[in-house]
C-alpha atoms as a PDB file:
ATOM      1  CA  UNK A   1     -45.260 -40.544 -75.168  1.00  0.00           C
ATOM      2  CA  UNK A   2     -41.777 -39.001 -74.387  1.00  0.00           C
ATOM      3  CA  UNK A   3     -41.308 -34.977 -75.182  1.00  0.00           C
ATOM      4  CA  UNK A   4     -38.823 -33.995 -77.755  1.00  0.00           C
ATOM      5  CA  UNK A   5     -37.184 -30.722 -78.250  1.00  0.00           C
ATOM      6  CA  UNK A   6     -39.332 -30.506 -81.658  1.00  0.00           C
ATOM      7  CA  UNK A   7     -42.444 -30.755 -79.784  1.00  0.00           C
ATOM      8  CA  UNK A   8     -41.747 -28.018 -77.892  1.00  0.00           C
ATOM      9  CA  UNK A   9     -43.855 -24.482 -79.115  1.00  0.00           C
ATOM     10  CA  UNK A  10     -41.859 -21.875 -76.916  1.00  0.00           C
ATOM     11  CA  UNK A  11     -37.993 -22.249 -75.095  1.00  0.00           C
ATOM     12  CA  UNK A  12     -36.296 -19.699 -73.710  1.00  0.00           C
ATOM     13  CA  UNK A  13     -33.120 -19.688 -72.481  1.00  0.00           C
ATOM     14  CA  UNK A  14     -31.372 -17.356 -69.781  1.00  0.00           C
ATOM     15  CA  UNK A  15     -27.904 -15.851 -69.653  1.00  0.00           C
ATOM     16  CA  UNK A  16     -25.462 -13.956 -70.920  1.00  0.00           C
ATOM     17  CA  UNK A  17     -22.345 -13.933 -73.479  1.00  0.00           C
ATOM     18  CA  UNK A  18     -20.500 -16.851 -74.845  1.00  0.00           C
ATOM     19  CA  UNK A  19     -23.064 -19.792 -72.683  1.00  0.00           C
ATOM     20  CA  UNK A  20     -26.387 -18.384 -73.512  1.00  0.00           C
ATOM     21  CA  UNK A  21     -25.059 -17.926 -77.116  1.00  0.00           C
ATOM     22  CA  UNK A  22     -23.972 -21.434 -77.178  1.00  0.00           C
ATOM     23  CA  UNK A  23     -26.650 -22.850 -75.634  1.00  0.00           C
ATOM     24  CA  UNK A  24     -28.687 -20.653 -78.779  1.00  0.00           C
ATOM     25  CA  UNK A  25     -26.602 -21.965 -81.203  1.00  0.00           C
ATOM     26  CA  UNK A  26     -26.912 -25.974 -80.233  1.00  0.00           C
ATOM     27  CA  UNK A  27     -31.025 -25.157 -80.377  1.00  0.00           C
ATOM     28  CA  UNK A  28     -31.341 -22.672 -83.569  1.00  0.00           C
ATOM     29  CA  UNK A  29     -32.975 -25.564 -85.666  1.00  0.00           C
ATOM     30  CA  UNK A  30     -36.035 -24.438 -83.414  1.00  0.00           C
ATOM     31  CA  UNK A  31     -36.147 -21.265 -84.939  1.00  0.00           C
ATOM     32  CA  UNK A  32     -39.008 -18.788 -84.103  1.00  0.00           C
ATOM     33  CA  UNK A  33     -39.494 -21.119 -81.578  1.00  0.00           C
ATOM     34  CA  UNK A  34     -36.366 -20.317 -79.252  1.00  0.00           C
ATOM     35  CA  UNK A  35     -35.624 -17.369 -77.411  1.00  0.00           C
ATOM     36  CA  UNK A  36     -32.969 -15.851 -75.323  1.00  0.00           C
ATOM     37  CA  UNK A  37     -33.329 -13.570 -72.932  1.00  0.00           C
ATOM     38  CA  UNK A  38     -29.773 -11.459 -72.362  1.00  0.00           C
ATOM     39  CA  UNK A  39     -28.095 -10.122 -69.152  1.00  0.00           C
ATOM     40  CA  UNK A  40     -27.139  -6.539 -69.843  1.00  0.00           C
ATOM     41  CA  UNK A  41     -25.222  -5.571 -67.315  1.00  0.00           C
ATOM     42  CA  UNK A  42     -22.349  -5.303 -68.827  1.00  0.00           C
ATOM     43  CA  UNK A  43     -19.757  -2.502 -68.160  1.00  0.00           C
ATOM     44  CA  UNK A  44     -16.269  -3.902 -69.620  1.00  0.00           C
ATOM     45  CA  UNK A  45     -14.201  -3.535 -72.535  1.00  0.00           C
ATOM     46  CA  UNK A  46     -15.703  -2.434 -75.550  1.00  0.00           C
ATOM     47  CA  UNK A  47     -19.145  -2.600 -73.814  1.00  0.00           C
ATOM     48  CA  UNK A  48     -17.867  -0.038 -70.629  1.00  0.00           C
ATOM     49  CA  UNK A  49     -16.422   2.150 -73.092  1.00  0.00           C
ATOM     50  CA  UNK A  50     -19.439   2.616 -74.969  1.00  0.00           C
ATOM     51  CA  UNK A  51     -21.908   2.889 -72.120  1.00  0.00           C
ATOM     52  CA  UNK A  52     -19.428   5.199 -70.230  1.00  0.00           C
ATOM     53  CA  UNK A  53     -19.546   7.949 -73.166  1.00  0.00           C
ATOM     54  CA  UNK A  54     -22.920   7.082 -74.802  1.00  0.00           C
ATOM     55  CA  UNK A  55     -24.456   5.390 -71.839  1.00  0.00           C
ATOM     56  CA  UNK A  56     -27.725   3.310 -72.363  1.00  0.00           C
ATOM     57  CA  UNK A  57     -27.800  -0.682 -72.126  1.00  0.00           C
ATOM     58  CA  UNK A  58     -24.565  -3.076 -72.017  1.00  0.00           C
ATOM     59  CA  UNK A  59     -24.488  -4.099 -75.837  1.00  0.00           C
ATOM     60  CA  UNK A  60     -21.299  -6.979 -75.437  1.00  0.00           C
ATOM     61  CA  UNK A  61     -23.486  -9.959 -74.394  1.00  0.00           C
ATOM     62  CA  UNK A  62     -26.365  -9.160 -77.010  1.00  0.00           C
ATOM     63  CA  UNK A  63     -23.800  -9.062 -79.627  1.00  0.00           C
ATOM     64  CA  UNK A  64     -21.794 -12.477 -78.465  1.00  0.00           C
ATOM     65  CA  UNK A  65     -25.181 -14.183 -78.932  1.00  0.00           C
ATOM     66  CA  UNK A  66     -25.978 -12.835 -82.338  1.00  0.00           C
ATOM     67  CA  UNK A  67     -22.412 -13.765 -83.627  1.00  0.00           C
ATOM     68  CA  UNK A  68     -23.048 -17.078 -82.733  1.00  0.00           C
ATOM     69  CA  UNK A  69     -26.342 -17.732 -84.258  1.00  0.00           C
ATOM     70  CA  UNK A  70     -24.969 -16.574 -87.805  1.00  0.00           C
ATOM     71  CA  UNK A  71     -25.115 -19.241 -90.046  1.00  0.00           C
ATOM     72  CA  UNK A  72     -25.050 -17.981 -93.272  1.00  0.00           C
ATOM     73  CA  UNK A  73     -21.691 -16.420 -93.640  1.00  0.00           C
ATOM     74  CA  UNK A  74     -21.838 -12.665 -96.082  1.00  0.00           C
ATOM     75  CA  UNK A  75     -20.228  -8.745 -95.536  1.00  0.00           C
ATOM     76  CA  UNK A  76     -22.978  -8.223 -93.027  1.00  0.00           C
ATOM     77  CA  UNK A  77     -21.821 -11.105 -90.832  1.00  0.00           C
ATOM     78  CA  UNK A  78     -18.181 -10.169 -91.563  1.00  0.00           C
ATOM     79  CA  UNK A  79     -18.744  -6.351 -90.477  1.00  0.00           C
ATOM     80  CA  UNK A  80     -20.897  -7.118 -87.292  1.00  0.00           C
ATOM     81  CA  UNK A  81     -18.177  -9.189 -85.782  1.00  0.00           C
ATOM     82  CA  UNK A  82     -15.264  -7.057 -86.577  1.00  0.00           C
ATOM     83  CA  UNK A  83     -13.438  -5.792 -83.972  1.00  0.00           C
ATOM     84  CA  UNK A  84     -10.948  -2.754 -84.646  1.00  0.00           C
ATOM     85  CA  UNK A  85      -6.776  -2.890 -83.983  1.00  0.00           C
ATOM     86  CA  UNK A  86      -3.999  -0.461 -83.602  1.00  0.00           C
ATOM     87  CA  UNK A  87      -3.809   2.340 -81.062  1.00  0.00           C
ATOM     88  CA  UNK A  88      -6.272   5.188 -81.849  1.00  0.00           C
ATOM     89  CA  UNK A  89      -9.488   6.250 -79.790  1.00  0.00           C
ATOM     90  CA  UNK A  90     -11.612   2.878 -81.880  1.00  0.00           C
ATOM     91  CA  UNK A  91      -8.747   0.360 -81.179  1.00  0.00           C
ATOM     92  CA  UNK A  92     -10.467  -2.865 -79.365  1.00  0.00           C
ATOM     93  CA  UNK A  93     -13.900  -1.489 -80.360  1.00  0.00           C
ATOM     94  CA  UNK A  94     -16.242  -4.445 -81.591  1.00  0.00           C
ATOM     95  CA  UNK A  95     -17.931  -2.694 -84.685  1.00  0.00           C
ATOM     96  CA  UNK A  96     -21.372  -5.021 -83.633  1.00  0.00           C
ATOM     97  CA  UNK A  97     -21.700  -3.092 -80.339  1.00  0.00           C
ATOM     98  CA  UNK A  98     -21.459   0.422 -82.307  1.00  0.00           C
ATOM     99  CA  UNK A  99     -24.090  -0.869 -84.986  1.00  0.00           C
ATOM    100  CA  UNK A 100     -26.080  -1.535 -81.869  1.00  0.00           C
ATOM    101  CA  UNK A 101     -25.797   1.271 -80.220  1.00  0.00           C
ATOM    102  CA  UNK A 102     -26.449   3.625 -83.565  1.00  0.00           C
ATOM    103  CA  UNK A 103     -29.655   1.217 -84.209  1.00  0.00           C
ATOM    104  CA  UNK A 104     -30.402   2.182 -80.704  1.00  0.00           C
ATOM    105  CA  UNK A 105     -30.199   6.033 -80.604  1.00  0.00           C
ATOM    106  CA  UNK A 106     -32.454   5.764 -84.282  1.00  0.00           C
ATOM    107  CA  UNK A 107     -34.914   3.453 -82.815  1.00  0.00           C
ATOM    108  CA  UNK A 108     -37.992   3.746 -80.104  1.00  0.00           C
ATOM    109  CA  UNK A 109     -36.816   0.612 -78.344  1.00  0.00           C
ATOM    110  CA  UNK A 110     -33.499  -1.450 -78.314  1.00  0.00           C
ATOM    111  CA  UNK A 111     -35.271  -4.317 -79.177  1.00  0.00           C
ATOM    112  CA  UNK A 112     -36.219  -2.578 -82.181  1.00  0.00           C
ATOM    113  CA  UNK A 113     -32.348  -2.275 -82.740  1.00  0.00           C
ATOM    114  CA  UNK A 114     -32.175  -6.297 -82.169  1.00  0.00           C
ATOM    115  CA  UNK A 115     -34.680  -7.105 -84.375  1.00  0.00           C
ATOM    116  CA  UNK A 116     -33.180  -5.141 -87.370  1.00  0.00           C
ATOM    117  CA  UNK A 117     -29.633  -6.924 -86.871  1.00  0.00           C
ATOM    118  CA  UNK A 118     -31.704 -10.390 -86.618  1.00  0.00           C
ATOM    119  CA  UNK A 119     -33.614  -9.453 -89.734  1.00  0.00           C
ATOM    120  CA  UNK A 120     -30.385  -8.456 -91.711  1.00  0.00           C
ATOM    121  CA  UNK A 121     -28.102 -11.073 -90.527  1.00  0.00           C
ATOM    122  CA  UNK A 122     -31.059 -13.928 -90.775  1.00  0.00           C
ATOM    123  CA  UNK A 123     -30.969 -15.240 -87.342  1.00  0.00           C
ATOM    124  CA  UNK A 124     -34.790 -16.987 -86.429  1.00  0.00           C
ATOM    125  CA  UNK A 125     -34.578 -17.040 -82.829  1.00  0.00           C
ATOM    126  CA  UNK A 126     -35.559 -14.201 -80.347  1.00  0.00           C
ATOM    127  CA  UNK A 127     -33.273 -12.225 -78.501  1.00  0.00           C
ATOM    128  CA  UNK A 128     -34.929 -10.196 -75.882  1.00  0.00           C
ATOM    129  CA  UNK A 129     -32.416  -7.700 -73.192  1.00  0.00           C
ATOM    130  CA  UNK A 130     -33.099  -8.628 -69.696  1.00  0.00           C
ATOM    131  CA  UNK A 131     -34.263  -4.631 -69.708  1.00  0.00           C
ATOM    132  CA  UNK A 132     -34.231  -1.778 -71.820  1.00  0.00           C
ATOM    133  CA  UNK A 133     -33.122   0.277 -69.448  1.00  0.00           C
ATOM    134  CA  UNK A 134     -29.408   0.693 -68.626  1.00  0.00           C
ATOM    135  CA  UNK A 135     -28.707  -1.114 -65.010  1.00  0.00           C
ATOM    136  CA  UNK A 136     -25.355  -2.229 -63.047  1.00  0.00           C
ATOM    137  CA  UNK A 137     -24.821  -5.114 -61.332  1.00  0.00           C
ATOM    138  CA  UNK A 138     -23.739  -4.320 -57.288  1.00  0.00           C
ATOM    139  CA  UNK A 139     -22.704  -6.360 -54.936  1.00  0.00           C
ATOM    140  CA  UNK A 140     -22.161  -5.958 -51.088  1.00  0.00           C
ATOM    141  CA  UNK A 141     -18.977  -7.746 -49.299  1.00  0.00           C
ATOM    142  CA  UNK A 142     -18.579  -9.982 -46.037  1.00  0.00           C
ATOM    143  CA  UNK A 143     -17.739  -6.580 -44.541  1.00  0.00           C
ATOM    144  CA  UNK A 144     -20.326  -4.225 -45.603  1.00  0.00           C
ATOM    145  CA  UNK A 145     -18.394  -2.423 -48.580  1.00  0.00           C
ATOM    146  CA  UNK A 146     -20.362  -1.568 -51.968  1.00  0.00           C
ATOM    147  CA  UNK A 147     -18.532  -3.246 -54.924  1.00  0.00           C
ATOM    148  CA  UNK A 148     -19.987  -1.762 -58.173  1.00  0.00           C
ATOM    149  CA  UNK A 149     -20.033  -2.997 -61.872  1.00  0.00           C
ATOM    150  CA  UNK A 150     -19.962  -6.546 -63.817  1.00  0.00           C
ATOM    151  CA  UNK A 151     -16.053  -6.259 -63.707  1.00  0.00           C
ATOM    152  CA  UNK A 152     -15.131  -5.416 -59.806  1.00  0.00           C
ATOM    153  CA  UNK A 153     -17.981  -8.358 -58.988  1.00  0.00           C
ATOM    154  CA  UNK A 154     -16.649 -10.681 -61.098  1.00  0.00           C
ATOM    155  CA  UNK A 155     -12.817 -10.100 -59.456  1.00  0.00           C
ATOM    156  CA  UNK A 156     -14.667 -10.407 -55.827  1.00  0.00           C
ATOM    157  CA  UNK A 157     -12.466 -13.526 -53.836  1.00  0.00           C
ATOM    158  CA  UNK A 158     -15.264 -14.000 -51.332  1.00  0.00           C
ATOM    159  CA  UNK A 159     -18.700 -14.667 -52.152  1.00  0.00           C
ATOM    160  CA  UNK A 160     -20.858 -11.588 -52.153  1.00  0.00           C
ATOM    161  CA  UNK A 161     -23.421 -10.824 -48.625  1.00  0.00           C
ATOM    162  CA  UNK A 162     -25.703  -9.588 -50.996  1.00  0.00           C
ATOM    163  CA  UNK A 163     -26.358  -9.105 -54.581  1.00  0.00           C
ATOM    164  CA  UNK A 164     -28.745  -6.071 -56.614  1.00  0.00           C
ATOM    165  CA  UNK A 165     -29.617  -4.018 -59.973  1.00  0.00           C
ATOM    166  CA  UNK A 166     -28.848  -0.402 -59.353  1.00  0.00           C
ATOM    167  CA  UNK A 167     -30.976   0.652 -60.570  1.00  0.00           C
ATOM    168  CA  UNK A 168     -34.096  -1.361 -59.979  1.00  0.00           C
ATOM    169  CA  UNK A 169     -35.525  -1.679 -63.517  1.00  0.00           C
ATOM    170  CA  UNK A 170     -37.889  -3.844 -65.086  1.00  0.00           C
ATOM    171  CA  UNK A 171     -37.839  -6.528 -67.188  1.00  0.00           C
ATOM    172  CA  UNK A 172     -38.664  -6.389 -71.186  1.00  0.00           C
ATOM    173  CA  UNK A 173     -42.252  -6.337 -71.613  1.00  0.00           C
ATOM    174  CA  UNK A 174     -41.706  -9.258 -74.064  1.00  0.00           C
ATOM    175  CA  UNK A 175     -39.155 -11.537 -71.952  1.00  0.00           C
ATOM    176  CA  UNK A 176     -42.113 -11.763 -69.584  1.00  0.00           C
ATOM    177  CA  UNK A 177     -44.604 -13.110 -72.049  1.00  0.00           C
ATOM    178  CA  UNK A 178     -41.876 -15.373 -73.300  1.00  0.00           C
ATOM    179  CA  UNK A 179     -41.308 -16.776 -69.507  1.00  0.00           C
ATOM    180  CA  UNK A 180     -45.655 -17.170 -69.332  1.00  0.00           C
ATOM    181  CA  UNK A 181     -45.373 -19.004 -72.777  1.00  0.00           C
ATOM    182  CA  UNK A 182     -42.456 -21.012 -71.732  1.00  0.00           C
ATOM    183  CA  UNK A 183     -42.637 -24.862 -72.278  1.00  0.00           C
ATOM    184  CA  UNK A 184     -39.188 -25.006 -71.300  1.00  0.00           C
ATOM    185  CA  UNK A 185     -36.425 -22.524 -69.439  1.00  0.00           C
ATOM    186  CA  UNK A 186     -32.963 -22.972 -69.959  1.00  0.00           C
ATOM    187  CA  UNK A 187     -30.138 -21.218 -67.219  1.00  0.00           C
ATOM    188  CA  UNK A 188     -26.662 -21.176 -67.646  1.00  0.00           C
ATOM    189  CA  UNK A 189     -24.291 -22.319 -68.411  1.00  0.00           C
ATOM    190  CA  UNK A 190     -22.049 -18.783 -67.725  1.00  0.00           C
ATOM    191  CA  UNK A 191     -20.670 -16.403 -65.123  1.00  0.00           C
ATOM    192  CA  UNK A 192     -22.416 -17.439 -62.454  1.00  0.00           C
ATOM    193  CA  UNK A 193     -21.952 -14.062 -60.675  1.00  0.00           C
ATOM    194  CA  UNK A 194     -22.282 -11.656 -63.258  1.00  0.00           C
ATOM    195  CA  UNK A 195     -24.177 -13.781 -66.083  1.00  0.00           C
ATOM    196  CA  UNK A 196     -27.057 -15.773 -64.930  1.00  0.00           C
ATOM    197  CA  UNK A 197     -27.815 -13.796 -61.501  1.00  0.00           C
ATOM    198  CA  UNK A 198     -28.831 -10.021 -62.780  1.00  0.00           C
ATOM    199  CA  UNK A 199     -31.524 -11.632 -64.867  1.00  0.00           C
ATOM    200  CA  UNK A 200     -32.595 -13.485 -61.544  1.00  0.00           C
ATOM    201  CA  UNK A 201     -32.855 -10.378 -59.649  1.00  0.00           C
ATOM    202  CA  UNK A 202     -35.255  -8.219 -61.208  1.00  0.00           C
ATOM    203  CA  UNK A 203     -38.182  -8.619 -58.802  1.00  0.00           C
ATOM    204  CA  UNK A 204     -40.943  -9.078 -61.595  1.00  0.00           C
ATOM    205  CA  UNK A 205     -39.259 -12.002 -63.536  1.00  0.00           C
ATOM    206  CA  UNK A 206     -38.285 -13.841 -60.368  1.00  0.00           C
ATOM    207  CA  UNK A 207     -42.354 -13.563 -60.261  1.00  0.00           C
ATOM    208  CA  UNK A 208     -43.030 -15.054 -63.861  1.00  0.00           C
ATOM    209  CA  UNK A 209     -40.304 -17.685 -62.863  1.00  0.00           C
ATOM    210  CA  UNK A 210     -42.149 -18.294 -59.568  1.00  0.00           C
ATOM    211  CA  UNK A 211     -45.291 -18.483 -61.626  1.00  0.00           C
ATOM    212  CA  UNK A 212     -44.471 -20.845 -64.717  1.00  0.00           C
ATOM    213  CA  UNK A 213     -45.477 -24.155 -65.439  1.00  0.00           C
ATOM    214  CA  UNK A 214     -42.890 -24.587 -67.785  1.00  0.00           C
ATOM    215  CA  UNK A 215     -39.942 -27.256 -67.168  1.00  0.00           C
ATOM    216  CA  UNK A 216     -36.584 -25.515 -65.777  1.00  0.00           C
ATOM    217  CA  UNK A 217     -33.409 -27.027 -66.442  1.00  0.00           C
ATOM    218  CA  UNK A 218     -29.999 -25.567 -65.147  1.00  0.00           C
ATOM    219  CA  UNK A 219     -26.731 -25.951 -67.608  1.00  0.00           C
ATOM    220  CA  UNK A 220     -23.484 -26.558 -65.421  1.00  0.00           C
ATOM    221  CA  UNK A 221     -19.933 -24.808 -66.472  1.00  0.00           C
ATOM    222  CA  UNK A 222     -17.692 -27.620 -67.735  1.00  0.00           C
ATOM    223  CA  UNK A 223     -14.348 -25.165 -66.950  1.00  0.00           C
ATOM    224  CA  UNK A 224     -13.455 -22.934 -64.028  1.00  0.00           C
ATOM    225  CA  UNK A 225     -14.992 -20.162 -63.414  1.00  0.00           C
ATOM    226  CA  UNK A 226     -12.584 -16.689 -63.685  1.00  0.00           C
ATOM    227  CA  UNK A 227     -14.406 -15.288 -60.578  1.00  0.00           C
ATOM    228  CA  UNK A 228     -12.754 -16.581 -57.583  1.00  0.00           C
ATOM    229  CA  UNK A 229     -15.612 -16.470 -55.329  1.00  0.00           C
ATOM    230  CA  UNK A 230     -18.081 -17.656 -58.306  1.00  0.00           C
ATOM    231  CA  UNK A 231     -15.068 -20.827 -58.476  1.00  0.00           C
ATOM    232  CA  UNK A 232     -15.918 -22.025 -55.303  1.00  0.00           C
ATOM    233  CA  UNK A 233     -19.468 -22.800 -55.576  1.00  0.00           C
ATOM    234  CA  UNK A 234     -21.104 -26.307 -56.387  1.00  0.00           C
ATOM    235  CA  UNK A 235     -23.695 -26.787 -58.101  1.00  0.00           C
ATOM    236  CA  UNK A 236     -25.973 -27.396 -54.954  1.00  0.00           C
ATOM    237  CA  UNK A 237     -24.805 -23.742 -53.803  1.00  0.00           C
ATOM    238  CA  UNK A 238     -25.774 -22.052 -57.001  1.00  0.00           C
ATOM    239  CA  UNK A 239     -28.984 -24.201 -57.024  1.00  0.00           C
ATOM    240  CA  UNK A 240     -29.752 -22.045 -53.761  1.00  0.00           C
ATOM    241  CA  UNK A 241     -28.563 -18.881 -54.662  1.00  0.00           C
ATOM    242  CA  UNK A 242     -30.454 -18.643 -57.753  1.00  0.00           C
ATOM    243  CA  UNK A 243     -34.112 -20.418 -56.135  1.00  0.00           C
ATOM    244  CA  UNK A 244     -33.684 -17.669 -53.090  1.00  0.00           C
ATOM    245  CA  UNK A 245     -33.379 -14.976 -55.461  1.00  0.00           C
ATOM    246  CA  UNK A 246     -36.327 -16.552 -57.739  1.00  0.00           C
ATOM    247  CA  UNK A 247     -38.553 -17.277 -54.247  1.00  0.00           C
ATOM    248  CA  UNK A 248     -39.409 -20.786 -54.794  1.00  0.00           C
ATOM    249  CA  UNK A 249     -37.675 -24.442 -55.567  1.00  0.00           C
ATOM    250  CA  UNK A 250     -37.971 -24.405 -58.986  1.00  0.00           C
ATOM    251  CA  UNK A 251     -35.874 -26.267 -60.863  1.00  0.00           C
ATOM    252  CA  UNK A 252     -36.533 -29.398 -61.767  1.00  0.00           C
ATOM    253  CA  UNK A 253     -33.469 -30.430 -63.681  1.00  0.00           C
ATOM    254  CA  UNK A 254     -29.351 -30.397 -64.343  1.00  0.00           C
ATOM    255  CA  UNK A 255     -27.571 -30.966 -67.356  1.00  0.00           C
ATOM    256  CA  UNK A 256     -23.509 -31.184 -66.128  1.00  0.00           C
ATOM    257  CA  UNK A 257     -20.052 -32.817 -67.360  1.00  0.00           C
ATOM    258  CA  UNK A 258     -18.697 -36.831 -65.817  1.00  0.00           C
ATOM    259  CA  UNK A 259     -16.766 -34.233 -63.701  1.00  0.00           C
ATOM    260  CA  UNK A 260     -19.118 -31.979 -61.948  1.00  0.00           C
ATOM    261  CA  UNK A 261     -19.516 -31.692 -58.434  1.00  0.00           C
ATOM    262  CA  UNK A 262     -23.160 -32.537 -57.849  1.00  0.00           C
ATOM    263  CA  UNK A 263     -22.674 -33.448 -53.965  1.00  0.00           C
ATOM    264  CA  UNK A 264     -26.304 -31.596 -52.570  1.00  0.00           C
ATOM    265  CA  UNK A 265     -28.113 -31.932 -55.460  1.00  0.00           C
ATOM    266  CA  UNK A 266     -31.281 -34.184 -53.971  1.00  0.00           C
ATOM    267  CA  UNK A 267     -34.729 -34.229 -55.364  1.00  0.00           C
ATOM    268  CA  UNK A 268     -33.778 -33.406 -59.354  1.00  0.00           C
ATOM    269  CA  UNK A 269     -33.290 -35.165 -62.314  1.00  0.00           C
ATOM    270  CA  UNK A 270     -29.612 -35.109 -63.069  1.00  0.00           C
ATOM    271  CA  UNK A 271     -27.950 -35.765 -66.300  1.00  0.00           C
ATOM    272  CA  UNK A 272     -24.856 -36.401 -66.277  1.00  0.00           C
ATOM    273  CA  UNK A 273     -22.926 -36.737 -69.940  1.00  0.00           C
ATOM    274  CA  UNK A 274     -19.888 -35.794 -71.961  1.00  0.00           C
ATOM    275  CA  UNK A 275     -20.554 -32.197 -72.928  1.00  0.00           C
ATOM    276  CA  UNK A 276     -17.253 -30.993 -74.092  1.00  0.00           C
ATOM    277  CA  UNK A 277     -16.284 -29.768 -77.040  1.00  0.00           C
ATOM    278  CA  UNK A 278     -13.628 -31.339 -79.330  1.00  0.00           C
ATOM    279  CA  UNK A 279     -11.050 -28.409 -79.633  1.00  0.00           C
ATOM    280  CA  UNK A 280     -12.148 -26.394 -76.440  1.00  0.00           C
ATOM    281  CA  UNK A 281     -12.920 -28.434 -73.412  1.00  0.00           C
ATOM    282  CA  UNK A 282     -14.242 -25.173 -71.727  1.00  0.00           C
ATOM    283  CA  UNK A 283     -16.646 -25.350 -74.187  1.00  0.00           C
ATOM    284  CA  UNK A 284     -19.907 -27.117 -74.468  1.00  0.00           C
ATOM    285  CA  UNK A 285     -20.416 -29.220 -77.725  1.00  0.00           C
ATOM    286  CA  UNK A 286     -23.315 -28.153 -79.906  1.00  0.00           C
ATOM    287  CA  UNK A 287     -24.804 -31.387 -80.425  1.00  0.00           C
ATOM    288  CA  UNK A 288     -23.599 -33.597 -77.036  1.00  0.00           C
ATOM    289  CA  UNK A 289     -25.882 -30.061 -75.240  1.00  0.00           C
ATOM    290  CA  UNK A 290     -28.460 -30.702 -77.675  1.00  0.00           C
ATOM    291  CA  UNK A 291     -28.665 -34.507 -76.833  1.00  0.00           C
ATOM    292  CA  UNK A 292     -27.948 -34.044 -73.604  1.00  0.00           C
ATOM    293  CA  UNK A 293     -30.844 -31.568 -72.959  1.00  0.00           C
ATOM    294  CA  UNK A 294     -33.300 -33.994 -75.260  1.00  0.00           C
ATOM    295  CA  UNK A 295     -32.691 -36.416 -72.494  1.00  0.00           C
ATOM    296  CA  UNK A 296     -33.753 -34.255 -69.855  1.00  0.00           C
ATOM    297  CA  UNK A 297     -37.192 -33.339 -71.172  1.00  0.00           C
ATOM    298  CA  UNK A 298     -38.061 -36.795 -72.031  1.00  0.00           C
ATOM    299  CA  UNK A 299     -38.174 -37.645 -68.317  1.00  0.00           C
ATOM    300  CA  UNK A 300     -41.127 -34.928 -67.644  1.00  0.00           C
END
């Protein structure tokens, strides 16, 4: 008998920002059952500004994902996703990311911080940072040069030689058990770059990935990326990027758009189905990803 998403006891899902918190969104029915595990590298707008006076983790991403598994509308909701105006020093501040980051200085752990917002704002599903310790995302050019933060990767117009954590840090204690408990593991869809590769890169969860039996599926961009060199790759090239970082062929799936550009892609399952949204086409729909991704597990 064919596997259903409601069958399932444990997915997790990988990424960062507006995709991971989509792809969270189109599974929340699953509840307890459905984690995410967030990039937090992070060190733009309201995000940089915080971590550059106040330092610790990237907040932005954590936030995005929270906002968008909300479902019961109240002040809470309202406050977390306010975002200030005007000209003085808190003027494009997102008021979520400082609640974050006071939970965080009053708390042991920033998970701790997570979990109150989760409790308060009644979101189910687990969100777990990549690490709790701050870490920047570096990349090295076709001609040897150092290009540091989320932001100066992201605006790279040739693929980066190399890409690393600076610091090395370690994954969340938890987003490792998750990853062992995994029946399936959901990457992308996201910055390719700057979204879906830090995660990839911490040497101990490229070993739990390496390790689990769970089914992987990979979630293809419908739009464009922003990142010029991130723009130019297919979905066989980040297929290879992200199994050399992980050490092993791994995936065993793709869920992409009519339009994607699967030339490459050999020895996977690949669905292919309308996954746009209605009134943004950059956009997966909540319930074409939802379908789409049923399909995919019942061919395992």
């Amino acid at each position: 008998m064919n596997r259903t998403l409601a069958d399932l006891d444990r997915v997790v899902a990988l990424g960062g920002g507006h995709g991971l918190g989509r792809v969270m969104s189109s599974l929340a029915p699953l509840g307890s059952r459905l984690t995410g595990i967030v990039t937090t590298t992070d060190n733009g707008g309201s995000t940089g500004r915080i971590r550059r006076s106040e330092g610790g983790i990237a907040w932005g991403d954590m936030r995005n994902c929270i906002n968008q598994l909300i479902t019961e509308p109240s002040v809470g909701s309202a406050m977390f996703e306010y975002r200030f105006t005007g000209n003085g020093e808190l003027a494009g501040h997102n008021l979520g990311n400082l609640i974050l980051k006071a939970l965080d200085h009053l708390s042991v752990r920033p998970l701790e911080a997570i979990n109150i917002i989760r409790n308060l704002l009644k979101v189910d599903a687990f969100l777990i940072p990549m690490s709790e310790q701050p870490v920047d995302l570096v990349a090295q050019d076709s001609e040897g040069n150092m290009v540091y933060g989320e932001t100066a990767v992201d605006e790279m117009q040739q693929a980066p030689q190399e890409l690393m954590l600076h610091p090395n840090v370690v994954p969340t204690r938890e987003a490792l058990d998750a990853i062992a408990e995994a029946d399936l593991i959901l990457i992308g869809p996201g910055s390719f770059y700057t979204s879906l590769m830090p995660i990839l890169l911490m040497e101990e969860m490229a070993r739990a990935l390496r390790r689990t039996p769970a089914t992987m599926v990979f979630i293809g961009n419908l739009g464009r990326e922003l990142s010029p060199a991130a723009a130019r790759l297919t979905v066989a090239d980040k297929l290879v990027i992200m199994e050399k970082a992980i050490g092993k062929r791994v995936i065993d799936a793709v869920v992409v758009s009519p339009a994607a550009d699967i030339r490459g892609v050999e020895g996977r399952l690949i669905v292919r189905e309308p996954l746009e949204a209605a009134d943004i086409k950059y956009r997966h729909d909540r319930q074409l990803l939802r379908l789409a991704l049923e399909h995919a597990i019942q061919a395992f």
